[in-house]
C-alpha atoms as a PDB file:
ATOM      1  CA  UNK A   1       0.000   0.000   0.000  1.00  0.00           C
ATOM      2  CA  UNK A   2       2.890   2.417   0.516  1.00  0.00           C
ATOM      3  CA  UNK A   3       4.137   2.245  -2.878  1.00  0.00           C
ATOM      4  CA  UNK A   4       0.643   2.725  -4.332  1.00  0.00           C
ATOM      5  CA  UNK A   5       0.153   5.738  -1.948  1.00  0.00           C
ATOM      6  CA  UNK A   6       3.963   7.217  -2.830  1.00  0.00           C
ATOM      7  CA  UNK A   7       2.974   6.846  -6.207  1.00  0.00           C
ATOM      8  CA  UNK A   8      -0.494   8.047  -5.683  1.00  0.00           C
ATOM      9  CA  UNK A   9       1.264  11.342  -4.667  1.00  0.00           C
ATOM     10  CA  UNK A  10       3.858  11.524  -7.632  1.00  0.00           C
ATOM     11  CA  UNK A  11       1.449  10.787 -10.385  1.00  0.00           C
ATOM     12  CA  UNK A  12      -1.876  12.154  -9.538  1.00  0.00           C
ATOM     13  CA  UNK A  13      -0.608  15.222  -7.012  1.00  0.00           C
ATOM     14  CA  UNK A  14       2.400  15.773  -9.102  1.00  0.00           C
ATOM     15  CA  UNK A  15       4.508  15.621  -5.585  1.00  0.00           C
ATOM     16  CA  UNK A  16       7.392  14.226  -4.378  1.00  0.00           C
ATOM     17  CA  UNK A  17       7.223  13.069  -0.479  1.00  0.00           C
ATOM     18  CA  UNK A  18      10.143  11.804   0.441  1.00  0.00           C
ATOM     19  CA  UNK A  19       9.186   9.294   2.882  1.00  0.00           C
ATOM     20  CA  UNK A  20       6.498   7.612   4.651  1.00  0.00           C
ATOM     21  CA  UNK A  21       7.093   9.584   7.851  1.00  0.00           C
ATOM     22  CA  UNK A  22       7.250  12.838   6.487  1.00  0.00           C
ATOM     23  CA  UNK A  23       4.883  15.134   7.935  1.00  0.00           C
ATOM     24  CA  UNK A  24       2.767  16.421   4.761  1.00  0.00           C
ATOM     25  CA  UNK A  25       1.655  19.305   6.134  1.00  0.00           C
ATOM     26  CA  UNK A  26       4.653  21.145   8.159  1.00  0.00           C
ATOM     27  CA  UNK A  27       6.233  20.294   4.725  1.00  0.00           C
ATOM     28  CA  UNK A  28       3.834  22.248   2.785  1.00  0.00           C
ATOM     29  CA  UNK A  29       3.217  18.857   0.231  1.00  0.00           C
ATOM     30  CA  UNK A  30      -0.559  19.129   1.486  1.00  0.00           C
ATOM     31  CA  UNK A  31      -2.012  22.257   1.617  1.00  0.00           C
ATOM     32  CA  UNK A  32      -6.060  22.927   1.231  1.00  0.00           C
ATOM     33  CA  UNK A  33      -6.404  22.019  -2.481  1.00  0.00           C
ATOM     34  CA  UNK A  34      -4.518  19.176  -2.402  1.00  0.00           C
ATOM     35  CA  UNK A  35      -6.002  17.716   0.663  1.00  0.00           C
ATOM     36  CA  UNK A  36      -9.407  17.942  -1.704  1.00  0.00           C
ATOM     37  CA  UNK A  37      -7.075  16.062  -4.192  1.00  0.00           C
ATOM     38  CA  UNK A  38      -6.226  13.715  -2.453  1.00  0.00           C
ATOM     39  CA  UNK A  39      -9.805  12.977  -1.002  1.00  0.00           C
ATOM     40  CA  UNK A  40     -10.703  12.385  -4.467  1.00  0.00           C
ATOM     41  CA  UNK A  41      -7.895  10.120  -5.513  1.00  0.00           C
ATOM     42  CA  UNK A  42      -8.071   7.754  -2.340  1.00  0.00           C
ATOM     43  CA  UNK A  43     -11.894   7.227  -3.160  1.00  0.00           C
ATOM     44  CA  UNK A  44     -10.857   6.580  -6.729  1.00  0.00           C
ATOM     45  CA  UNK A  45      -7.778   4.484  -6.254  1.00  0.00           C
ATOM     46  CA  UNK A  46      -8.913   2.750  -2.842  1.00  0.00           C
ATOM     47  CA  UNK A  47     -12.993   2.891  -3.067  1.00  0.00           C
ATOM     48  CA  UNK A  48     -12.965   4.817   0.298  1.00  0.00           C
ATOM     49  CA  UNK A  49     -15.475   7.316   0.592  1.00  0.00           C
ATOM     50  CA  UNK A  50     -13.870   9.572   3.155  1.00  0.00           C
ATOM     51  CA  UNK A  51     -16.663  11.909   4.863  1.00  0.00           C
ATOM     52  CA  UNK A  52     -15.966  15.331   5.380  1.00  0.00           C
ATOM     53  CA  UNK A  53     -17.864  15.757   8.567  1.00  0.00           C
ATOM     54  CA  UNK A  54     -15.756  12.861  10.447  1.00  0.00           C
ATOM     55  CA  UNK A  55     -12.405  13.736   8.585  1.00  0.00           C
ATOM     56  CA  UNK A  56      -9.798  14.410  11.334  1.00  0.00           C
ATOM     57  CA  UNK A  57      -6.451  15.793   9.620  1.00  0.00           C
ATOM     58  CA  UNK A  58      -4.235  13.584  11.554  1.00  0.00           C
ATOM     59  CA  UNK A  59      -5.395  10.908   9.514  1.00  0.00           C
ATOM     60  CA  UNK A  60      -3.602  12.627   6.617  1.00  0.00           C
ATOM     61  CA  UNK A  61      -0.150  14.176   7.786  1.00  0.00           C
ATOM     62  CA  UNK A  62       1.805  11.429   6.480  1.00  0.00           C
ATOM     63  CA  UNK A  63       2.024   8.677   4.181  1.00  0.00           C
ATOM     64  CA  UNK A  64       1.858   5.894   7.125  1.00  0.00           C
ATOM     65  CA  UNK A  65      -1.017   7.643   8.848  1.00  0.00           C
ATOM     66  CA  UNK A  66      -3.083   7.651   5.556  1.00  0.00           C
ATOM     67  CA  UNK A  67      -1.671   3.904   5.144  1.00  0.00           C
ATOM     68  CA  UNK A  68      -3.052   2.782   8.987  1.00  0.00           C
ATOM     69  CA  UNK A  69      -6.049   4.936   8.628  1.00  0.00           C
ATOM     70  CA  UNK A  70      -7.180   2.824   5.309  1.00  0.00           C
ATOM     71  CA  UNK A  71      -5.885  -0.214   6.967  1.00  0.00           C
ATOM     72  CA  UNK A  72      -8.246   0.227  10.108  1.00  0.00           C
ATOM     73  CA  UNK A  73     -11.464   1.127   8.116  1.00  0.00           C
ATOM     74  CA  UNK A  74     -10.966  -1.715   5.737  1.00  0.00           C
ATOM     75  CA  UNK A  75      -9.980  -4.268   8.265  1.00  0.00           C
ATOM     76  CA  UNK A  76     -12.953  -3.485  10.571  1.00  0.00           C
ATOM     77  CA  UNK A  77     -15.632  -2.905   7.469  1.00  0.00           C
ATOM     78  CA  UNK A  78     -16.654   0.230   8.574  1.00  0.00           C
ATOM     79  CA  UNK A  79     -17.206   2.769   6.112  1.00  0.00           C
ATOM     80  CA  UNK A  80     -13.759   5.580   5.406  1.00  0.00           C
ATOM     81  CA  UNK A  81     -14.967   8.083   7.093  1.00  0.00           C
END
C-alpha cells in the first residue's frame, strides 16, 4: 500500500514526499487544495469514501497515517470516514 500511496502522490498530485514519515503538512506537500485532491484520488484508487464531517487531519499528515487509517477502516468494514 505504501508504494501505491507514494505513487499516488507523484502521479496524480504531481509531488514528491520523500518518505512515509514525512509530515505532509509542516512540509507544505498538502495544503487545502490538495487535501481535496487527495480525497478524491483515495476514493478513486482505494474505493474509500472519506466523509468530510468525520475527517480528522491527523489521519492525513503522512504517508503511514493515511496507510493505517485505510488499513483500520478496511480491516474493521466500517465505512472511510
Amino acid at each position: 500500500m505504501q508504494e501505491l500511496l507514494t505513487s499516488l502522490f507523484r502521479d496524480e498530485l504531481q509531488v514528491e514526499v520523500p518518505s512515509p514519515e514525512v509530515d505532509l503538512f509542516e512540509t507544505g506537500i498538502l495544503d487545502s487544495l490538495k487535501i481535496a485532491e487527495l480525497l478524491n484520488c483515495l476514493e478513486a484508487r482505494f474505493g474509500a469514501h472519506i466523509s468530510l464531517d468525520d475527517l480528522e487531519l491527523d489521519n492525513l499528515r503522512s504517508i503511514a497515517r493515511i496507510m493505517q487509517f485505510l488499513r483500520d477502516r478496511t480491516s474493521t468494514g466500517q465505512e472511510v470516514a
